[in-house]
N, C-alpha and C. Protein backbone atom coordinates (compact mmCIF):
# COMPACT_ATOMS: atom_id res chain seq x y z
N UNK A 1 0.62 -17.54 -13.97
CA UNK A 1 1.62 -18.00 -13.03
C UNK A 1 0.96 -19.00 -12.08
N UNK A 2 1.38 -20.06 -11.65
CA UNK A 2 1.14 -21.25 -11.00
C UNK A 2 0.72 -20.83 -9.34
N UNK A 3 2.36 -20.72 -8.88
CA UNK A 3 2.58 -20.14 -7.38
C UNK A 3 1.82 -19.05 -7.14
N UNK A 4 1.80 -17.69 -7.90
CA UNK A 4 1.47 -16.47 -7.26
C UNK A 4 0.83 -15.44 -8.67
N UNK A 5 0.01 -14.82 -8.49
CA UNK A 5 -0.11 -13.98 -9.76
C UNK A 5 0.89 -12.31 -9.77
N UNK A 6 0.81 -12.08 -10.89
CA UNK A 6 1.84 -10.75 -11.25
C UNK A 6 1.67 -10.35 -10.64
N UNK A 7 0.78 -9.66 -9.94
CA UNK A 7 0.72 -8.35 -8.54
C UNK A 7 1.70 -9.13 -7.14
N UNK A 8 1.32 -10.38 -6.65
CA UNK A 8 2.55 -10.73 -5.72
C UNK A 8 3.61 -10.75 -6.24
N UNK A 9 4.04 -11.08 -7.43
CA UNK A 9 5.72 -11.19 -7.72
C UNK A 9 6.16 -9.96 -7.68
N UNK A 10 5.42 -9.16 -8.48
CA UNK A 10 5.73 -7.84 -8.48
C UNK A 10 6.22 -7.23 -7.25
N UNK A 11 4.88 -7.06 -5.89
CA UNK A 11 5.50 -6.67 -4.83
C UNK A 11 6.74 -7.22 -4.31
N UNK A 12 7.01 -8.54 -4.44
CA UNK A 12 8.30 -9.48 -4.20
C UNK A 12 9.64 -9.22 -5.04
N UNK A 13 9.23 -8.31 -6.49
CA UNK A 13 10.68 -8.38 -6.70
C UNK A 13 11.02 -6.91 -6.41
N UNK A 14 9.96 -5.69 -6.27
CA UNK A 14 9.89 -4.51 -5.96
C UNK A 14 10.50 -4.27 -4.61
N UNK A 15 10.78 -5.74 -3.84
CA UNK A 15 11.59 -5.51 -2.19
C UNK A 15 12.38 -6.04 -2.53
N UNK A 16 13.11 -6.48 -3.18
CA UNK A 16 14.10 -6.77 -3.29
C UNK A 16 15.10 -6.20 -3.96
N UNK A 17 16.28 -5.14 -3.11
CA UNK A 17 17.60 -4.30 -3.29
C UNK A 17 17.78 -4.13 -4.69
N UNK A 18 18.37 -5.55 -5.55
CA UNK A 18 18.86 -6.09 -6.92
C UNK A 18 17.54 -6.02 -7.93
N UNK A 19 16.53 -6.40 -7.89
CA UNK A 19 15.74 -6.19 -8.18
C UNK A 19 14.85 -5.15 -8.66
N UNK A 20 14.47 -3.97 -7.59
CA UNK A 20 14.19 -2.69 -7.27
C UNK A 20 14.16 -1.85 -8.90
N UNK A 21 15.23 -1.76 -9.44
CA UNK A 21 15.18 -0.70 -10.32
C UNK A 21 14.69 -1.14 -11.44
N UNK A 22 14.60 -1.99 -11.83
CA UNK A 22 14.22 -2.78 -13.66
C UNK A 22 12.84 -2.85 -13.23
N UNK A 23 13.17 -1.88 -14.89
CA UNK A 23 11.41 -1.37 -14.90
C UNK A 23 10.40 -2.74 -15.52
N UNK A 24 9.38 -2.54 -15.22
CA UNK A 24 8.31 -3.37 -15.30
C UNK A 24 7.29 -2.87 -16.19
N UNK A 25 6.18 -4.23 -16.94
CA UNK A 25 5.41 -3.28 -17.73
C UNK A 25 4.39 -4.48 -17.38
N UNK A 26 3.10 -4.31 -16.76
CA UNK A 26 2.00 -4.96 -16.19
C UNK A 26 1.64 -5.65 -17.36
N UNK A 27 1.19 -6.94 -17.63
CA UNK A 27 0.23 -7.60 -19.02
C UNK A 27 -0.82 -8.20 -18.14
N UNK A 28 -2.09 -7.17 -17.64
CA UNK A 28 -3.17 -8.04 -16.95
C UNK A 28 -4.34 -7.67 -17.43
N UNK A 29 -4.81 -8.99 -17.28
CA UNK A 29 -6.00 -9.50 -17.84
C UNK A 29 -7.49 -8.36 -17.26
N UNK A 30 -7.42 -8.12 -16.56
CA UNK A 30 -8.74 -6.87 -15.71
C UNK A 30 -8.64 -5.90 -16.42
N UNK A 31 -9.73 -5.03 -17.15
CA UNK A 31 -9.86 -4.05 -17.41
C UNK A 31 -10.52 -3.13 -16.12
N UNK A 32 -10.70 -3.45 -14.78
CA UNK A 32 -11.29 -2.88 -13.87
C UNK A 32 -10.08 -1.78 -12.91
N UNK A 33 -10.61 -0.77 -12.50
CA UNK A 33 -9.37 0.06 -11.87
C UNK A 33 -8.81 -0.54 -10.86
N UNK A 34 -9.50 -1.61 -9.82
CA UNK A 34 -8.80 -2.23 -8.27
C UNK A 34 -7.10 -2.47 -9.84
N UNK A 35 -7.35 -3.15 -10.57
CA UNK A 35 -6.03 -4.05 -11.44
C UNK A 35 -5.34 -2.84 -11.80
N UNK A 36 -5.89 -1.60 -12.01
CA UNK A 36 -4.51 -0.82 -12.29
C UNK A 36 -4.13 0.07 -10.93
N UNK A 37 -4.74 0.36 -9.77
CA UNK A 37 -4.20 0.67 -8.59
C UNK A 37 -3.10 -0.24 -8.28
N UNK A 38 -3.56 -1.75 -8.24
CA UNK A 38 -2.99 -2.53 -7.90
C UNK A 38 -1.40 -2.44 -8.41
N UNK A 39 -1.74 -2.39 -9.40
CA UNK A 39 -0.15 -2.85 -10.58
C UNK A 39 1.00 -1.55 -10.10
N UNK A 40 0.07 0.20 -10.35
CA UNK A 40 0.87 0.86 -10.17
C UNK A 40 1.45 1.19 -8.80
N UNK A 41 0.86 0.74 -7.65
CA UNK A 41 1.33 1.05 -6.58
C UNK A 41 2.20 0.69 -6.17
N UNK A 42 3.07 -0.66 -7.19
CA UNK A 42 4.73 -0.49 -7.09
C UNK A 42 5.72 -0.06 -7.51
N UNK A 43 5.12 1.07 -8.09
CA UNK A 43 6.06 1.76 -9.25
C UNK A 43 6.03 0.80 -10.61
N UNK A 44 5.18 0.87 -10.97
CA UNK A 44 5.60 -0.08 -12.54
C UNK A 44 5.59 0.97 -13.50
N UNK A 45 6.63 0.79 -14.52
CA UNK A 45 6.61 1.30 -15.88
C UNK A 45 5.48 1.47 -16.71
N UNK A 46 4.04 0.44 -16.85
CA UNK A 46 3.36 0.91 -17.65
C UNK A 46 2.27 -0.91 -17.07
N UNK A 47 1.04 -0.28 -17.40
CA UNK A 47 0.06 -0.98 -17.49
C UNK A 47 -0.83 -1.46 -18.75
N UNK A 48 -1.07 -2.39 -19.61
CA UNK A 48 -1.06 -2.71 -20.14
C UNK A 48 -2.23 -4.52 -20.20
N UNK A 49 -3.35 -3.94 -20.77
CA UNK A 49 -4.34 -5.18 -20.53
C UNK A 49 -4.24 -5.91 -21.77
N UNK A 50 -4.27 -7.21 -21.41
CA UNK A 50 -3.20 -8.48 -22.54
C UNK A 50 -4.47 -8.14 -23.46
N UNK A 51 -4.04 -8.45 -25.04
CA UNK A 51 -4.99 -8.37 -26.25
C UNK A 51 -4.82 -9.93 -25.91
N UNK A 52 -6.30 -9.89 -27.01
CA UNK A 52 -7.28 -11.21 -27.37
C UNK A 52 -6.87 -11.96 -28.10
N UNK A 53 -6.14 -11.43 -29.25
CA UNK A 53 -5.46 -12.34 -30.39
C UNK A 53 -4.27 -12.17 -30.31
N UNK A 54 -3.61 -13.29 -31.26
CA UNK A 54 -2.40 -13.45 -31.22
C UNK A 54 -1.40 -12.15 -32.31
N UNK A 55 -2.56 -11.47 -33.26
CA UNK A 55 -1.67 -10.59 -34.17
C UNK A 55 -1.76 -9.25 -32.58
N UNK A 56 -2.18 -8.93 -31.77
CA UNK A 56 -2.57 -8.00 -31.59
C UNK A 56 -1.08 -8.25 -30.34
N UNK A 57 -0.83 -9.33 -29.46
CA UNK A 57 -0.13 -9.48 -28.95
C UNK A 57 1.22 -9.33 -29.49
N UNK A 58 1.50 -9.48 -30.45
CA UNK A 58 2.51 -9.03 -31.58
C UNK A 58 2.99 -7.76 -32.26
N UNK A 59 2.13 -7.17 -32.00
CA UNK A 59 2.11 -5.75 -31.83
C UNK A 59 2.71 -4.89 -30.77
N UNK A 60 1.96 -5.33 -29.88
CA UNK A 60 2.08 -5.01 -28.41
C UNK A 60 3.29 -5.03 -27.65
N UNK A 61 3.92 -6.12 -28.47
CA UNK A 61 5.56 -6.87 -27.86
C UNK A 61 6.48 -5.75 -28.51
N UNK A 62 6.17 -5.36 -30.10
CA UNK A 62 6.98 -4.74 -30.99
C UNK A 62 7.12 -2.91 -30.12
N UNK A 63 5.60 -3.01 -29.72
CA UNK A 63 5.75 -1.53 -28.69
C UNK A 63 6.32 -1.14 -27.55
N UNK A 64 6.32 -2.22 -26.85
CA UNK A 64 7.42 -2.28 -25.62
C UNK A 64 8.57 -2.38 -25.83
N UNK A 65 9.14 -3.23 -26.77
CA UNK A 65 10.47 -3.28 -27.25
C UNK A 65 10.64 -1.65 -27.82
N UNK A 66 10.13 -1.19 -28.69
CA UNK A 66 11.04 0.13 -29.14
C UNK A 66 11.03 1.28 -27.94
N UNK A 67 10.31 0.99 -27.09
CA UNK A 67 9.89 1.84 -26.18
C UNK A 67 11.03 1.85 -25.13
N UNK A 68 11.63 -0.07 -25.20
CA UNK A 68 12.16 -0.37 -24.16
C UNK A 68 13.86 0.50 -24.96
N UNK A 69 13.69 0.24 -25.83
CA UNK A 69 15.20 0.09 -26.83
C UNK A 69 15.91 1.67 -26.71
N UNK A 70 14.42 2.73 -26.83
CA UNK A 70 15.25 3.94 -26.56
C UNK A 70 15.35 4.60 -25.10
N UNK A 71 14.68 3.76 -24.17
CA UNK A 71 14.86 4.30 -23.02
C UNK A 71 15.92 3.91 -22.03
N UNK A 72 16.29 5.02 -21.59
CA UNK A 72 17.37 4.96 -20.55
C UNK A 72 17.58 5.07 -19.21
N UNK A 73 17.87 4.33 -18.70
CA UNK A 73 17.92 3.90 -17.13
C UNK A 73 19.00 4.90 -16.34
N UNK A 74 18.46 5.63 -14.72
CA UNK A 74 19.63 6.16 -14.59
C UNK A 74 20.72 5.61 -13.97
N UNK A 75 21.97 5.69 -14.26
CA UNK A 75 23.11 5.23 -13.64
C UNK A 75 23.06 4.87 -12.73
């Protein structure tokens, strides 16, 4: 991201009313713990450190999607 990295947007869309409930799933680059304190301390759905290649990222997409597909949000 140009302007701000995922941890500010995050806190920015995490205050915001409309925003607030749609779950989130971290893709950051740190394997170090400050990056997963960081991520989860806004409530995110899942943390997740980006793969190296492009088959592996492809994978990764296919796991969030079924993950995303059977889960249900509450009313």
């Amino acid at each position: 991201m140009v302007r701000m990295n995922g941890i500010e947007f995050l806190k920015i869309a995490k205050g915001d009313d409309k925003l607030r409930r749609i779950p989130v799933v971290m893709l950051i680059t740190s394997k170090g713990e400050q990056g997963r304190t960081d991520s989860f301390n806004p409530s995110v759905a899942g943390y997740i450190v980006k793969p190296t290649f492009y088959k592996q990222v492809v994978e990764m997409v296919r796991a969030i999607n079924s993950c995303s597909t059977v889960s249900e949000l509450p009313v």
